[in-house]
Protein backbone atom coordinates (compact mmCIF):
# COMPACT_ATOMS: atom_id res chain seq x y z
CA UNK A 1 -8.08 24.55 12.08
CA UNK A 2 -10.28 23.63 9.21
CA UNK A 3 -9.80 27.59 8.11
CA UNK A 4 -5.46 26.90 8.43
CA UNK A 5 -6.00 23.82 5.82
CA UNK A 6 -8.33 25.41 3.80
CA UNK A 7 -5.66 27.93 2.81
CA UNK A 8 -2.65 24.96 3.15
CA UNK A 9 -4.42 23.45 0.05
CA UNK A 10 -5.11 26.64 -1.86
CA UNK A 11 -1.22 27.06 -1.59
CA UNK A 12 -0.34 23.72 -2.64
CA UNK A 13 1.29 23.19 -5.87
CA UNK A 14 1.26 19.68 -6.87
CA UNK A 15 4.41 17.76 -9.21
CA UNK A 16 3.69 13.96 -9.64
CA UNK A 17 5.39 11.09 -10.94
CA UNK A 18 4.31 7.80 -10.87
CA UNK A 19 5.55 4.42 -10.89
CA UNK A 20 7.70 2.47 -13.95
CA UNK A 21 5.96 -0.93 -14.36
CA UNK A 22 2.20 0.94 -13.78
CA UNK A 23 2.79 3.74 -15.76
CA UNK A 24 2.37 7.18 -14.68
CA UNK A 25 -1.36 7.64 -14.89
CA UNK A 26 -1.40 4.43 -11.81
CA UNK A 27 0.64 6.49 -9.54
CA UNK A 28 -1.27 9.51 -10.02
CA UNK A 29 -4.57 8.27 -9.42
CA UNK A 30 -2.92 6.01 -6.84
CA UNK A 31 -1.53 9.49 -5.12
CA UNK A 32 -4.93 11.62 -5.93
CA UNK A 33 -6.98 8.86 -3.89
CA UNK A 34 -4.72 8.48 -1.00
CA UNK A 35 -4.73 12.61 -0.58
CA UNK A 36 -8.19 12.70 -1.06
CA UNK A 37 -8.98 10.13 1.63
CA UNK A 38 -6.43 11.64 3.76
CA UNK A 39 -4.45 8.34 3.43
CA UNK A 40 -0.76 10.22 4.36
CA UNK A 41 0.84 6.83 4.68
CA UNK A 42 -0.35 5.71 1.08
CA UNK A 43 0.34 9.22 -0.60
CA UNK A 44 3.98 9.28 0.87
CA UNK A 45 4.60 5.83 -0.83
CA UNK A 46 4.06 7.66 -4.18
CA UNK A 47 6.14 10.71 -3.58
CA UNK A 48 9.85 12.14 -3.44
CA UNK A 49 11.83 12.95 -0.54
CA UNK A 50 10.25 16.80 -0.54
CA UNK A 51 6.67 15.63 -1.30
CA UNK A 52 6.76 13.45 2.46
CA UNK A 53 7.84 16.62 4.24
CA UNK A 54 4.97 18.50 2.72
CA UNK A 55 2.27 15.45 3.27
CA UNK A 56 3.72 15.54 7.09
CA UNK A 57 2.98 19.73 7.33
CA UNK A 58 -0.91 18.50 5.86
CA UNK A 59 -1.01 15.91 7.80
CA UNK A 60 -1.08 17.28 10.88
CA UNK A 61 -3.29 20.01 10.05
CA UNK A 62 -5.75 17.27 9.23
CA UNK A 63 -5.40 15.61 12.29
CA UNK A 64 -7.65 18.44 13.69
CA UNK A 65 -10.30 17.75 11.02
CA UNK A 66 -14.02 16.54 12.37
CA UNK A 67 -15.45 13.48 10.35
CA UNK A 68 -17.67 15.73 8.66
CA UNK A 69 -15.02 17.45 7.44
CA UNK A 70 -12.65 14.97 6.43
CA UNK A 71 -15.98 13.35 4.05
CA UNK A 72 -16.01 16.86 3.03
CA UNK A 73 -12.59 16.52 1.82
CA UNK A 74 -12.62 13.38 -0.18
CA UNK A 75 -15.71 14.56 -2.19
CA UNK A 76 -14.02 17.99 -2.79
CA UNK A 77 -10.47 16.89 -3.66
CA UNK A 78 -11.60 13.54 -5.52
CA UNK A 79 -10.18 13.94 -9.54
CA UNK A 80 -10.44 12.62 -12.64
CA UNK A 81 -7.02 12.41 -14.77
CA UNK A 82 -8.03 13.31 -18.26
CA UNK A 83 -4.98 12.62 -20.17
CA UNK A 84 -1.20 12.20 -19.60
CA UNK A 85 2.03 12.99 -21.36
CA UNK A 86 5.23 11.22 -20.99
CA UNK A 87 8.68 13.01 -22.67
CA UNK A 88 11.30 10.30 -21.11
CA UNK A 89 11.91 10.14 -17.57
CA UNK A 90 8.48 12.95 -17.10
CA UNK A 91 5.62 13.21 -18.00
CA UNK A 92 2.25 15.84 -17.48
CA UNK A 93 -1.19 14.66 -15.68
CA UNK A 94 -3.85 16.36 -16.62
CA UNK A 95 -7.20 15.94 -14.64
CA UNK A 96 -10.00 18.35 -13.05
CA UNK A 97 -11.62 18.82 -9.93
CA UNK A 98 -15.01 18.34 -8.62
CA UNK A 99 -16.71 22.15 -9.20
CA UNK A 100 -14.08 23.12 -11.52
CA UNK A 101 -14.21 21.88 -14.55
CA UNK A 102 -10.75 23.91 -15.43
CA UNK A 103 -7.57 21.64 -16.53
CA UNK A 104 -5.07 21.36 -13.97
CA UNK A 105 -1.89 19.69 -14.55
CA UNK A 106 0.84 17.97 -12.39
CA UNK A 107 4.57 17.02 -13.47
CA UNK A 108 5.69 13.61 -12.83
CA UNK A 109 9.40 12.42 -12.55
CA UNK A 110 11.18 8.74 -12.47
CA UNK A 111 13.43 8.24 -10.05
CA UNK A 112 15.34 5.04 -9.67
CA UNK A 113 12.53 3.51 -11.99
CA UNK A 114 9.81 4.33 -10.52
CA UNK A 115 7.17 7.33 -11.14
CA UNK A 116 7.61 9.76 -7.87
CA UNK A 117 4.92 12.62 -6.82
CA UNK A 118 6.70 15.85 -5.99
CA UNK A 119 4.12 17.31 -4.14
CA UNK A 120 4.98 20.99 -2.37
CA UNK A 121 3.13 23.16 -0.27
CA UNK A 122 3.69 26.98 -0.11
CA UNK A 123 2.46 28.71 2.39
């Protein structure tokens, strides 16, 4: 199981947008700590229509994770956002990763006023 979400996360591709009154950088983090805590419920709050669906698919596959794991987790997929962009109604988070120091970027998108994650997995 841990093996099956392991490879679920190295075939995620993230989009975020975040919220209009917080900006997007709040909805980002707000989205980065839910995942990272394995807070579906809290991560789904933050994202579109096609970002729930995916957070369901990990979701499940995390329900088989041992505590061990799941602390694992949170210290693995923890970020920090480094910078964002904002062209209009999207905008660019930039942030790294715990053990890799590489930029990694996620889109955001407003959708009736408010900054939505489109978060996708592809398996």
């Amino acid at each position: 199981m841990k093996k099956i979400f392991a490879l679920a996360l190295i075939c995620v591709s993230l989009t975020i947008t975040a919220c209009g009154s917080t900006g997007p950088k709040a909805a980002a983090q707000s989205f980065f700590t839910a995942f990272a805590t394995l807070d579906f419920e809290a991560a789904r709050a933050v994202c579109t229509e096609e970002g729930k669906a995916s957070l369901s698919f990990l979701e499940a596959v995390a329900s088989g994770m041992s505590e061990e794991d799941k602390a694992e987790f949170t210290k693995r997929y923890s970020v920090t956002i480094m910078k964002v962009d904002v062209k209009g109604d999207t905008a660019i988070v930039h942030y790294t990763m715990p053990n890799d120091e590489s930029d990694q970027s996620i889109d955001l998108v407003k959708e009736n006023g408010q900054w939505k994650v489109k978060f996708k997995t592809e398996l």
